[in-house]
N, C-alpha and C. Protein backbone atom coordinates (compact mmCIF):
# COMPACT_ATOMS: atom_id res chain seq x y z
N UNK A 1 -0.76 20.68 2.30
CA UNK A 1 -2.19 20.92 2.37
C UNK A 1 -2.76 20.21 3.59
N UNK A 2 -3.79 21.17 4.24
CA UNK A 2 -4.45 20.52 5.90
C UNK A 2 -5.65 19.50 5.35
N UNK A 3 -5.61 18.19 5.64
CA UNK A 3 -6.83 17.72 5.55
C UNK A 3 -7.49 17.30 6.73
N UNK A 4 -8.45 17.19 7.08
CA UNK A 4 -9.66 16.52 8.29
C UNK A 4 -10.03 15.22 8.12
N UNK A 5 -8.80 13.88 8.16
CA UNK A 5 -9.37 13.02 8.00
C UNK A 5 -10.35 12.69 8.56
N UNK A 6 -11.01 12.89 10.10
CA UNK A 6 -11.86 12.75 9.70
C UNK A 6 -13.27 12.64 8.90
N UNK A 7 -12.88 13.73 7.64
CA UNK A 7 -14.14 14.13 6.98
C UNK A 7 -13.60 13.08 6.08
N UNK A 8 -12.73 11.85 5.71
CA UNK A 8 -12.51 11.75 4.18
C UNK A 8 -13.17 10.21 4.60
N UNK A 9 -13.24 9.67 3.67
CA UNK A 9 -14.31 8.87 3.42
C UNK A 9 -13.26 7.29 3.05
N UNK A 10 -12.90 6.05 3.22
CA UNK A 10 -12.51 4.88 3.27
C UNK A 10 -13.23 4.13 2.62
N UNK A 11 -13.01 3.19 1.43
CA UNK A 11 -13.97 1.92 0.89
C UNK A 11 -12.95 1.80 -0.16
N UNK A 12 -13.71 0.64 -0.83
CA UNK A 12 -13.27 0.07 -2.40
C UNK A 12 -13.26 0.65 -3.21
N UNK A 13 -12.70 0.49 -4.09
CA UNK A 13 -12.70 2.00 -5.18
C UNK A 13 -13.38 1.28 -6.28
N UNK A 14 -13.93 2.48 -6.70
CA UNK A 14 -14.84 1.72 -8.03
C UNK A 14 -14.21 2.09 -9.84
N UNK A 15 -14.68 1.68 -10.48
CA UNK A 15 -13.90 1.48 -11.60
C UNK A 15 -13.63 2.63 -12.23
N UNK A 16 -15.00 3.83 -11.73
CA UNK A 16 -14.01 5.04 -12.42
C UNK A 16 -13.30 5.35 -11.55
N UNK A 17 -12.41 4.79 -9.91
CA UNK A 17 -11.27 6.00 -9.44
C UNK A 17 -9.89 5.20 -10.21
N UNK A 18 -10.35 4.23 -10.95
CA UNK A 18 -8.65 3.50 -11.56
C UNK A 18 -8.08 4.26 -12.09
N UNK A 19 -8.72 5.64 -12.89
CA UNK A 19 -7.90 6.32 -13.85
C UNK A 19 -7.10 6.97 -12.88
N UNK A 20 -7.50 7.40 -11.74
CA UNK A 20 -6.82 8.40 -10.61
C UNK A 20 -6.16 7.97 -9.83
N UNK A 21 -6.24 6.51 -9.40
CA UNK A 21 -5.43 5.74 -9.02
C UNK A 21 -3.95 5.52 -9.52
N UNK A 22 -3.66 5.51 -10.81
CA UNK A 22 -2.67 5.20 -11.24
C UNK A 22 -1.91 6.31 -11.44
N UNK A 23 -2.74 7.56 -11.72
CA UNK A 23 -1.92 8.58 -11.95
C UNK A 23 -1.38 8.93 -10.45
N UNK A 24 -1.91 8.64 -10.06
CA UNK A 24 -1.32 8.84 -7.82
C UNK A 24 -0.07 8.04 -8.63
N UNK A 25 0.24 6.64 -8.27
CA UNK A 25 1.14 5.67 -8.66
C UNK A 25 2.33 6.68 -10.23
N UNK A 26 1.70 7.25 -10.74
CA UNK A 26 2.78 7.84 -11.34
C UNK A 26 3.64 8.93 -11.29
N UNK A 27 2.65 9.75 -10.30
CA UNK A 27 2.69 10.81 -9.09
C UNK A 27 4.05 10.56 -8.86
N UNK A 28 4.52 9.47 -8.25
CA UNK A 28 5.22 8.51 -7.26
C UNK A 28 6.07 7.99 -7.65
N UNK A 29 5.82 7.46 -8.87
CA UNK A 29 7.10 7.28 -9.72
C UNK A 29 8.01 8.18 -10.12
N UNK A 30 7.27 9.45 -10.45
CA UNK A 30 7.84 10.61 -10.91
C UNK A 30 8.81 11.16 -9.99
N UNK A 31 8.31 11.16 -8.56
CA UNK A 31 8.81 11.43 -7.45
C UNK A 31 9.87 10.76 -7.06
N UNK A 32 9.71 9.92 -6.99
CA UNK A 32 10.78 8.90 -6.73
C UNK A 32 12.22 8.93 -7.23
N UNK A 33 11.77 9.09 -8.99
CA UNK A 33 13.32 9.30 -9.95
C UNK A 33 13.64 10.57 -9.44
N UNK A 34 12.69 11.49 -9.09
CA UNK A 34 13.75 12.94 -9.24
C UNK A 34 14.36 13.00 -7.40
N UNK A 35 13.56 11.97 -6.81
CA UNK A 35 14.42 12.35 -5.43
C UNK A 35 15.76 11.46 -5.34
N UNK A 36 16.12 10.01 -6.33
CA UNK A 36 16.92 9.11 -6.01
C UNK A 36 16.49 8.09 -5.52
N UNK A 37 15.41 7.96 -5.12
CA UNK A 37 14.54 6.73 -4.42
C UNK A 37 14.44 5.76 -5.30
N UNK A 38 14.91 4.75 -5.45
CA UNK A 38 14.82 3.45 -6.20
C UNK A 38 13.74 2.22 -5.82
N UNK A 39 12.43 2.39 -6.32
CA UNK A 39 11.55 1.29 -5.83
C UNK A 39 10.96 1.15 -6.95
N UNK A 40 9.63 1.74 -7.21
CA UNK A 40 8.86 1.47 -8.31
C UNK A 40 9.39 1.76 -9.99
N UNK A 41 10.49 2.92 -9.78
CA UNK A 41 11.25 3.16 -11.28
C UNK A 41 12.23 2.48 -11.33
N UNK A 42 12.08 0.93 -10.90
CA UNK A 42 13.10 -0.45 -11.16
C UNK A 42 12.00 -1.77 -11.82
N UNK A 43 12.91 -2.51 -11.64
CA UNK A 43 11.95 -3.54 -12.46
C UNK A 43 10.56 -4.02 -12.94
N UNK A 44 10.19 -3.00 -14.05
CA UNK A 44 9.25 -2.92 -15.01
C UNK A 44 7.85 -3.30 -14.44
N UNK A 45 8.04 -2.05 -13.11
CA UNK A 45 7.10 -1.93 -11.99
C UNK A 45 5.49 -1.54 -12.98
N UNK A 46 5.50 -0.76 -13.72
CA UNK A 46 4.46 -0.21 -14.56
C UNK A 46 4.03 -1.12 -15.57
N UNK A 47 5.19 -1.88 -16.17
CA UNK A 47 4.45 -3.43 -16.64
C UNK A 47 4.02 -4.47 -16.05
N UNK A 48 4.34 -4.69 -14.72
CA UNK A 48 3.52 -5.57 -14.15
C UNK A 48 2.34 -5.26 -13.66
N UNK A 49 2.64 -4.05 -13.20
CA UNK A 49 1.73 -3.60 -12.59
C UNK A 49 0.72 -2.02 -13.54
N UNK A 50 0.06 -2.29 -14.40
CA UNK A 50 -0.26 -2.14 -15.68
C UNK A 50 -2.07 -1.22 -15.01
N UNK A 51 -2.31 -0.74 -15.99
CA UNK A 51 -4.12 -0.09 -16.15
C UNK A 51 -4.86 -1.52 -16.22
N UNK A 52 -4.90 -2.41 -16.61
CA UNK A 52 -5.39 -3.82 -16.70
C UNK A 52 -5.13 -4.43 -15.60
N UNK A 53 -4.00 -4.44 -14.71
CA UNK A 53 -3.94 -4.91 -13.43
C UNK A 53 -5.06 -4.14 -12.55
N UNK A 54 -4.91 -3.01 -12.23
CA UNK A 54 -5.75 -1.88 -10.87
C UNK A 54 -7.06 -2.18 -11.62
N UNK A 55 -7.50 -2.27 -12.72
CA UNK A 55 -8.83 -2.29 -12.97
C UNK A 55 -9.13 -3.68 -12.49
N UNK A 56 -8.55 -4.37 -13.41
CA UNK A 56 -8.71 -6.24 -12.75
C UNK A 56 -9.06 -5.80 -10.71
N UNK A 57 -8.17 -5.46 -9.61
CA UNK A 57 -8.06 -5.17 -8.46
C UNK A 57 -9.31 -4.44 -8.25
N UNK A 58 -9.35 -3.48 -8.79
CA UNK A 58 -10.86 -3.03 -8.75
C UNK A 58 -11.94 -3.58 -8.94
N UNK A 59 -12.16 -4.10 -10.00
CA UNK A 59 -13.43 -4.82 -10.18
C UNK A 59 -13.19 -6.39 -9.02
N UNK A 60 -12.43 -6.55 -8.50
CA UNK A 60 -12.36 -7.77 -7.91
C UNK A 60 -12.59 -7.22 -6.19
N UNK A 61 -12.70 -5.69 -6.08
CA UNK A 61 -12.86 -5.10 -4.53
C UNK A 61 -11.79 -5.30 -4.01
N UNK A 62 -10.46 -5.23 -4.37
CA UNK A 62 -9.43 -5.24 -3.75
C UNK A 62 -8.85 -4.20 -3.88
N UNK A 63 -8.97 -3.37 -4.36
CA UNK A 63 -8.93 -1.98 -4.53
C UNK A 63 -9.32 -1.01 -3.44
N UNK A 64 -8.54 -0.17 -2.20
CA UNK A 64 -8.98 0.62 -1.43
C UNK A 64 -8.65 1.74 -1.63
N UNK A 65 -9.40 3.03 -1.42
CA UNK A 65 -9.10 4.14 -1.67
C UNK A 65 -9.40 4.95 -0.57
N UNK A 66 -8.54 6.13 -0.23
CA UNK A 66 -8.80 7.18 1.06
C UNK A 66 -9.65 8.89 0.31
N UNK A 67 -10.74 8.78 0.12
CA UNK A 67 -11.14 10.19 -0.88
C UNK A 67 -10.62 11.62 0.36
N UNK A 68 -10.71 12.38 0.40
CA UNK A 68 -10.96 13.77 1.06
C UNK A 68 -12.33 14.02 1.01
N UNK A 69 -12.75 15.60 1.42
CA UNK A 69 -14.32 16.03 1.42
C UNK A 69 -14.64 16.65 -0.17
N UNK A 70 -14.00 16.38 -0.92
CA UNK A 70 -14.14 16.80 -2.29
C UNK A 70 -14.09 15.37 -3.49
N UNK A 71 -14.24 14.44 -2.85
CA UNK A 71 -14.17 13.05 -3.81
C UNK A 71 -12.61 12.87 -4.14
N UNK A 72 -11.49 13.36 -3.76
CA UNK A 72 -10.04 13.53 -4.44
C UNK A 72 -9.35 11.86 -3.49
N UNK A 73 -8.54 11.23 -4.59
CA UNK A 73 -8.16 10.47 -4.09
C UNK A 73 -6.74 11.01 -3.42
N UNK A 74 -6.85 10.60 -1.95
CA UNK A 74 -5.28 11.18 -1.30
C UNK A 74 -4.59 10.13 -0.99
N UNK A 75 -4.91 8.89 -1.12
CA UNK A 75 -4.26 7.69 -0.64
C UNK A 75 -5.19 6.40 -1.21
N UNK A 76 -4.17 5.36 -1.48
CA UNK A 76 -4.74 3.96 -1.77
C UNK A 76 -3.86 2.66 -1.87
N UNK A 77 -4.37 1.65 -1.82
CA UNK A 77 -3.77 0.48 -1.94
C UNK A 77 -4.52 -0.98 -2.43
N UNK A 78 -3.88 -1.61 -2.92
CA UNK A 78 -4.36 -3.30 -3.00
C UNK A 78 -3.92 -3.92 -1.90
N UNK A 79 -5.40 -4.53 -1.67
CA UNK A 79 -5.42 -5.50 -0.10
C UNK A 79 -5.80 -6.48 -0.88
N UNK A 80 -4.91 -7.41 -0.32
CA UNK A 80 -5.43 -8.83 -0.87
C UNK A 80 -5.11 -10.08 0.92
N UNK A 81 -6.36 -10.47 0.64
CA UNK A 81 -6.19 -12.17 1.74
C UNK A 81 -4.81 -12.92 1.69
N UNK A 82 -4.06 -13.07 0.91
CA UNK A 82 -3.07 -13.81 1.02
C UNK A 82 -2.15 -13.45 0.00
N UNK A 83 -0.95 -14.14 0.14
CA UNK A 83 0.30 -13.34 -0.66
C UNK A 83 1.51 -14.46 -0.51
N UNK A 84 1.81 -15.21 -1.52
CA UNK A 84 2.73 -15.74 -2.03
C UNK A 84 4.56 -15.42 -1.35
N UNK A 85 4.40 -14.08 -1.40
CA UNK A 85 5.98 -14.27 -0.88
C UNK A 85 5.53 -14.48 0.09
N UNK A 86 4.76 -14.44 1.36
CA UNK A 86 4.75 -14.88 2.80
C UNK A 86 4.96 -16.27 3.43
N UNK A 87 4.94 -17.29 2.05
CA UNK A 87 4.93 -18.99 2.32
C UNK A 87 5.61 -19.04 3.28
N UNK A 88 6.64 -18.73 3.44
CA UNK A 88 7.70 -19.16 4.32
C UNK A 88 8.00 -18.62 5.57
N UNK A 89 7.18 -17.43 5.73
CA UNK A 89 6.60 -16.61 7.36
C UNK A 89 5.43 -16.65 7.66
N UNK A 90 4.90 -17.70 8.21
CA UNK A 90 3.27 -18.08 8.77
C UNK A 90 2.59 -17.83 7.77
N UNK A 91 2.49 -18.41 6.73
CA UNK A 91 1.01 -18.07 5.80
C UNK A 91 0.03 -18.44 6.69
N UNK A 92 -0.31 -19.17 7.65
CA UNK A 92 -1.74 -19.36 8.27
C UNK A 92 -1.97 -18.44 9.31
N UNK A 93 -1.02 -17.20 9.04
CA UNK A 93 -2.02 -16.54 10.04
C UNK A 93 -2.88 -15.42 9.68
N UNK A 94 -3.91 -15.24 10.10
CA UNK A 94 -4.96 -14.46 9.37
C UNK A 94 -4.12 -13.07 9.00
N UNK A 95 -4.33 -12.40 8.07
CA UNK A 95 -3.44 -11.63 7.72
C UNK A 95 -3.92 -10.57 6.30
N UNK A 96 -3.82 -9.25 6.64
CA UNK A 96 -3.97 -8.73 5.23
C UNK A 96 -3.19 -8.25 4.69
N UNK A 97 -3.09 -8.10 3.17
CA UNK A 97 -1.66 -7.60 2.68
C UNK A 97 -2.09 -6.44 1.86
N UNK A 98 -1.33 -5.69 2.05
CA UNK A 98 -1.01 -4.23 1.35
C UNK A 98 0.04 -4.00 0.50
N UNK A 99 -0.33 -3.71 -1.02
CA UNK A 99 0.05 -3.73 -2.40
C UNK A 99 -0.10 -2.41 -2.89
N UNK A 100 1.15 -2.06 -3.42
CA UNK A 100 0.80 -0.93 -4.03
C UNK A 100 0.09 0.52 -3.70
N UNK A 101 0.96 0.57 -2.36
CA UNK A 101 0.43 1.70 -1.46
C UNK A 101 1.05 2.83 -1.98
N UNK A 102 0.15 3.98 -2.07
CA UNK A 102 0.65 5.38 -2.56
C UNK A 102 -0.13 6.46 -1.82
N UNK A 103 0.43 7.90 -1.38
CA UNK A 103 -0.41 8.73 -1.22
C UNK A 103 0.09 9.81 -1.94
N UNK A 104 -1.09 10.63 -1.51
CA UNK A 104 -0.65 12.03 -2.60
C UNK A 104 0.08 12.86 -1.89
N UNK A 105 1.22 13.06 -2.59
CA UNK A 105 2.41 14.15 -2.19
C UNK A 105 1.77 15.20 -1.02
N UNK A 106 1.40 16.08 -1.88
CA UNK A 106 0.63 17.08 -1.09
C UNK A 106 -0.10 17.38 0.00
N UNK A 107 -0.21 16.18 0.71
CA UNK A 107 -1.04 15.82 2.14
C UNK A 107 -0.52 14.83 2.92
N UNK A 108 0.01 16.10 3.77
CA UNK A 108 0.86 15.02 4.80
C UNK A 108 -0.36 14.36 5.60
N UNK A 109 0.17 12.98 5.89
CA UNK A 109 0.02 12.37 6.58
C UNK A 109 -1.45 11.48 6.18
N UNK A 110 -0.98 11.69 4.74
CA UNK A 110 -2.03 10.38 4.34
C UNK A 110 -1.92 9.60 3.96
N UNK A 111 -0.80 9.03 3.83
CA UNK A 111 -0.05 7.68 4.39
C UNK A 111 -0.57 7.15 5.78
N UNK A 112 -0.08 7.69 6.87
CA UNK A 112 -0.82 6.83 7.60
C UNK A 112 -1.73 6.96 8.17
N UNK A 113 -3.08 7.81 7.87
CA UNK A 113 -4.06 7.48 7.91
C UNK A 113 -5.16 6.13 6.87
N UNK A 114 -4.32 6.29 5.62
CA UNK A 114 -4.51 5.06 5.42
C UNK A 114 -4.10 3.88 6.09
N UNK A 115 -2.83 3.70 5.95
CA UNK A 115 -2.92 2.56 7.07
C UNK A 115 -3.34 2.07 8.44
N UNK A 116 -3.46 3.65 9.23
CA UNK A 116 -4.83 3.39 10.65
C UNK A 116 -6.06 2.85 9.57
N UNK A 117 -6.60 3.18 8.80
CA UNK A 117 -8.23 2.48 8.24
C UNK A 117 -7.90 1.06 7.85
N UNK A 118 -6.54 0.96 7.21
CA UNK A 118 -6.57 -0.38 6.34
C UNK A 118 -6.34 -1.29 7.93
N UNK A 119 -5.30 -0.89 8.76
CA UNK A 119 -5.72 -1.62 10.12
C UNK A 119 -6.82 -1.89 10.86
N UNK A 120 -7.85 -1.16 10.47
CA UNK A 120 -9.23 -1.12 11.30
C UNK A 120 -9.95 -1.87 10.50
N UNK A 121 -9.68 -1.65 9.24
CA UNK A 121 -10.32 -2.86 8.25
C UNK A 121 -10.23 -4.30 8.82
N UNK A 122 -8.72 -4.37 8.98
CA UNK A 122 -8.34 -5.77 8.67
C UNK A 122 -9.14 -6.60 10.37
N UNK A 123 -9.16 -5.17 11.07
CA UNK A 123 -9.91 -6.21 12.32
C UNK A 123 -11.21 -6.58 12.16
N UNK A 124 -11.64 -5.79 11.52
CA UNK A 124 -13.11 -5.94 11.28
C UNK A 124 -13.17 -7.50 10.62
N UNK A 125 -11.89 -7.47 9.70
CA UNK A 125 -11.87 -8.90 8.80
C UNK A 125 -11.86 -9.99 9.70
N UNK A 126 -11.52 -9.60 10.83
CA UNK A 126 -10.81 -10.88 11.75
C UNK A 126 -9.13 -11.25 11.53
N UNK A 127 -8.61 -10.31 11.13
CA UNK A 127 -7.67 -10.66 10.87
C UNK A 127 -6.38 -10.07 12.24
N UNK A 128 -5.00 -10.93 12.08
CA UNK A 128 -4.31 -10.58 13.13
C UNK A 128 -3.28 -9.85 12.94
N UNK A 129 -2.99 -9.77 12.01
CA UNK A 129 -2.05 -8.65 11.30
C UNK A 129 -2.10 -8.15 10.36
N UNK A 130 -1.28 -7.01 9.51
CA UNK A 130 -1.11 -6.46 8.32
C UNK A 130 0.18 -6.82 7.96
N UNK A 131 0.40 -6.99 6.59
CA UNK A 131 1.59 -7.23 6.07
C UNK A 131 1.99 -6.37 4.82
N UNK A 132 3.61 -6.27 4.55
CA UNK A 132 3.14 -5.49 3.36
C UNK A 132 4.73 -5.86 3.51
N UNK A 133 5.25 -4.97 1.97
CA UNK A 133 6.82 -5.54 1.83
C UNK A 133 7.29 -3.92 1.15
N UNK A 134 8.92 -3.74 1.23
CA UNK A 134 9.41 -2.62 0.85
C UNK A 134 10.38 -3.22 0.68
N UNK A 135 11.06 -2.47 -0.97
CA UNK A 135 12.68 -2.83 -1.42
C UNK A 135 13.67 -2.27 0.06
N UNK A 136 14.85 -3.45 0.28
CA UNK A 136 15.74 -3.15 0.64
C UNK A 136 16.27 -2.20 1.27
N UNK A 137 16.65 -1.77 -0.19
CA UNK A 137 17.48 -0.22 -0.09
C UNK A 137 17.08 0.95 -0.14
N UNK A 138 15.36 1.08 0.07
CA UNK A 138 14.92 2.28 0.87
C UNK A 138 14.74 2.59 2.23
N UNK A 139 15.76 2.82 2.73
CA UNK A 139 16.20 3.59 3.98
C UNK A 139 15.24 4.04 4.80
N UNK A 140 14.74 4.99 3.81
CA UNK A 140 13.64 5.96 4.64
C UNK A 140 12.81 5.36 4.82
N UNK A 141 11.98 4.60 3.67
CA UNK A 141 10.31 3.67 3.68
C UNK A 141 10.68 2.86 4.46
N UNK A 142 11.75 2.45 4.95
CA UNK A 142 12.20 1.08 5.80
C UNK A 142 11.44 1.57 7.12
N UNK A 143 12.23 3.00 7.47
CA UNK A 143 12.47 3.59 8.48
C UNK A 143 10.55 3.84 9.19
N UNK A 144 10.34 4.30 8.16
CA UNK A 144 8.84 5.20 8.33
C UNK A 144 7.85 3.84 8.38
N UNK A 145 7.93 2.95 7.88
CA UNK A 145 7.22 1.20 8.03
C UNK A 145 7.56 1.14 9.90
N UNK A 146 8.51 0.74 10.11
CA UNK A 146 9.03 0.64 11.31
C UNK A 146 8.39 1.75 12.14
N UNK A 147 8.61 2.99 12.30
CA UNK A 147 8.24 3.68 13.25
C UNK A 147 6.78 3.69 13.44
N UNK A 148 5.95 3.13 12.53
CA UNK A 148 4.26 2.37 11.76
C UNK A 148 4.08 1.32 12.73
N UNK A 149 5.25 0.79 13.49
CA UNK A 149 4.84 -0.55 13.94
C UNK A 149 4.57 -1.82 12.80
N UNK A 150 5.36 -1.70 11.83
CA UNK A 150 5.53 -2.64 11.06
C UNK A 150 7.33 -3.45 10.64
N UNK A 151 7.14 -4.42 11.88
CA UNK A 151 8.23 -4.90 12.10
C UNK A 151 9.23 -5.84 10.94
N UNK A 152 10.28 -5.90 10.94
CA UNK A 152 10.62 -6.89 9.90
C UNK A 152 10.98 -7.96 10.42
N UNK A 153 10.30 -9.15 9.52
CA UNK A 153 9.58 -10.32 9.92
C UNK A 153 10.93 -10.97 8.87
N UNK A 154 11.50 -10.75 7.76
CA UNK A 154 12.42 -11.83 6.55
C UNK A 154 12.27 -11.03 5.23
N UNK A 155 12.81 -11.41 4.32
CA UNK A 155 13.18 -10.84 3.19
C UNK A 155 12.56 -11.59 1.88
N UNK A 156 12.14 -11.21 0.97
CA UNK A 156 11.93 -11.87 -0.18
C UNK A 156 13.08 -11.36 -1.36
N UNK A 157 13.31 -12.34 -2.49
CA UNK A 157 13.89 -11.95 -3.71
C UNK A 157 13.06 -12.67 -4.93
N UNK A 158 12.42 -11.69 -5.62
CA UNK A 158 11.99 -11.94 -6.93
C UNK A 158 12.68 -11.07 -8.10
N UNK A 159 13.43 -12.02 -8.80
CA UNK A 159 14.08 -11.84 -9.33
C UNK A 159 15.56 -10.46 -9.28
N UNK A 160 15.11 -9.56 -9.86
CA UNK A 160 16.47 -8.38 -9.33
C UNK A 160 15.90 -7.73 -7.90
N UNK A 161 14.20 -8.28 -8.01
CA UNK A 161 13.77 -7.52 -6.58
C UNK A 161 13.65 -7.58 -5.12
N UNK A 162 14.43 -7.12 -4.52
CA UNK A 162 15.00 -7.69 -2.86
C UNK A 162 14.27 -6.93 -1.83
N UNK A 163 13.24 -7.28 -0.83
CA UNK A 163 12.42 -6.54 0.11
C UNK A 163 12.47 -7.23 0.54
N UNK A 164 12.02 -6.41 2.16
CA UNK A 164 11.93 -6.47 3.15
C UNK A 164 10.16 -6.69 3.57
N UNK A 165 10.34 -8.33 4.09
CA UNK A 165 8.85 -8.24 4.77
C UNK A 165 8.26 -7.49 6.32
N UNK A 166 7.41 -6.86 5.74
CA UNK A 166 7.06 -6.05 7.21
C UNK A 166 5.74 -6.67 7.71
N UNK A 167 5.61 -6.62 8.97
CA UNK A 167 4.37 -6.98 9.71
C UNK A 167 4.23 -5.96 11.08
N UNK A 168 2.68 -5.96 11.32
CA UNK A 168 2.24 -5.14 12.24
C UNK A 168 0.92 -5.91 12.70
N UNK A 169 1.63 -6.55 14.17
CA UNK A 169 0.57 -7.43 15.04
C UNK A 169 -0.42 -6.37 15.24
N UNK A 170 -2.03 -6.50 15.33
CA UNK A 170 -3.17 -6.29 15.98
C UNK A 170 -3.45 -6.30 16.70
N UNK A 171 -3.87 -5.24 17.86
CA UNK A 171 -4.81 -5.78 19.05
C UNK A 171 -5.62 -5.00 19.48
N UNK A 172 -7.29 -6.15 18.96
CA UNK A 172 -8.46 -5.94 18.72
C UNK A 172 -9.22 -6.81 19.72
């Protein structure tokens, strides 16, 4: 499907797009098992990350959403100021992190038009980079981060879960 990002609209999502939010996120899950892609249909990704979590993210404005010219959510993520696995790769540098990024199947390339806005965001924030993390052993998301200009910076392991930290310097 053709969209005009320019016509689609960028902000916080408000508490009624959580229901649509997650179903994107299950969108994705769904997708994922039937292609072989091993990320979110591994460690009890949907219990941590729960309807009580994205609402909590929402009501806290950490919640971003990409609508189209029809209110439809085609892309979103949790941005948060700081992020725990990063301790050990410059936590002091200004930095935003991207959680739980999904777009909708059906529209190419709204993936990274979200991430051109969530980058334009983060300058606006003052911030000097974006950060965000991907399991391991996805190849492709590795691949498609990277060709994003989101370099790999070190690795985290929480518990069975092994990613790759990515970063993408700013210049604003």
């Amino acid at each position: 499907m053709f969209i005009n990002f320019a016509d689609c609209i960028f902000g916080m999502a408000t508490e009624t797009d959580v229901n649509d939010f997650v179903s994107l996120i299950d969108k994705r899950i769904k997708w994922m098992e039937q292609n072989g892609i091993k990320q979110w249909n591994l460690f009890g990704y949907k219990q941590r990350y729960s309807f009580a979590y994205f609402k909590r993210e929402a009501d806290l404005g950490h919640m971003y959403v990409l609508k189209d010219n029809d209110s439809r959510i085609i892309a979103g993520a949790v941005l948060l100021e700081s992020d725990p696995r990063w301790q050990q790769n410059d936590p002091q540098k200004p930095s935003l992190y991207v959680h739980n990024f999904a777009s909708l199947l059906s529209v190419n390339g709204a993936g990274k038009e979200l991430l051109r806005r969530i980058e334009f965001l983060a300058l606006q924030k003052k911030k000097v980079c974006v950060r965000l993390d991907v399991i391991i052993s996805n190849d492709k998301l590795n691949s498609w981060y990277n060709d994003m200009g989101y370099y790999l910076i070190g690795t985290i392991v929480e518990g069975e879960y092994h990613g790759n930290l990515r970063e993408k310097t700013l210049n604003g």
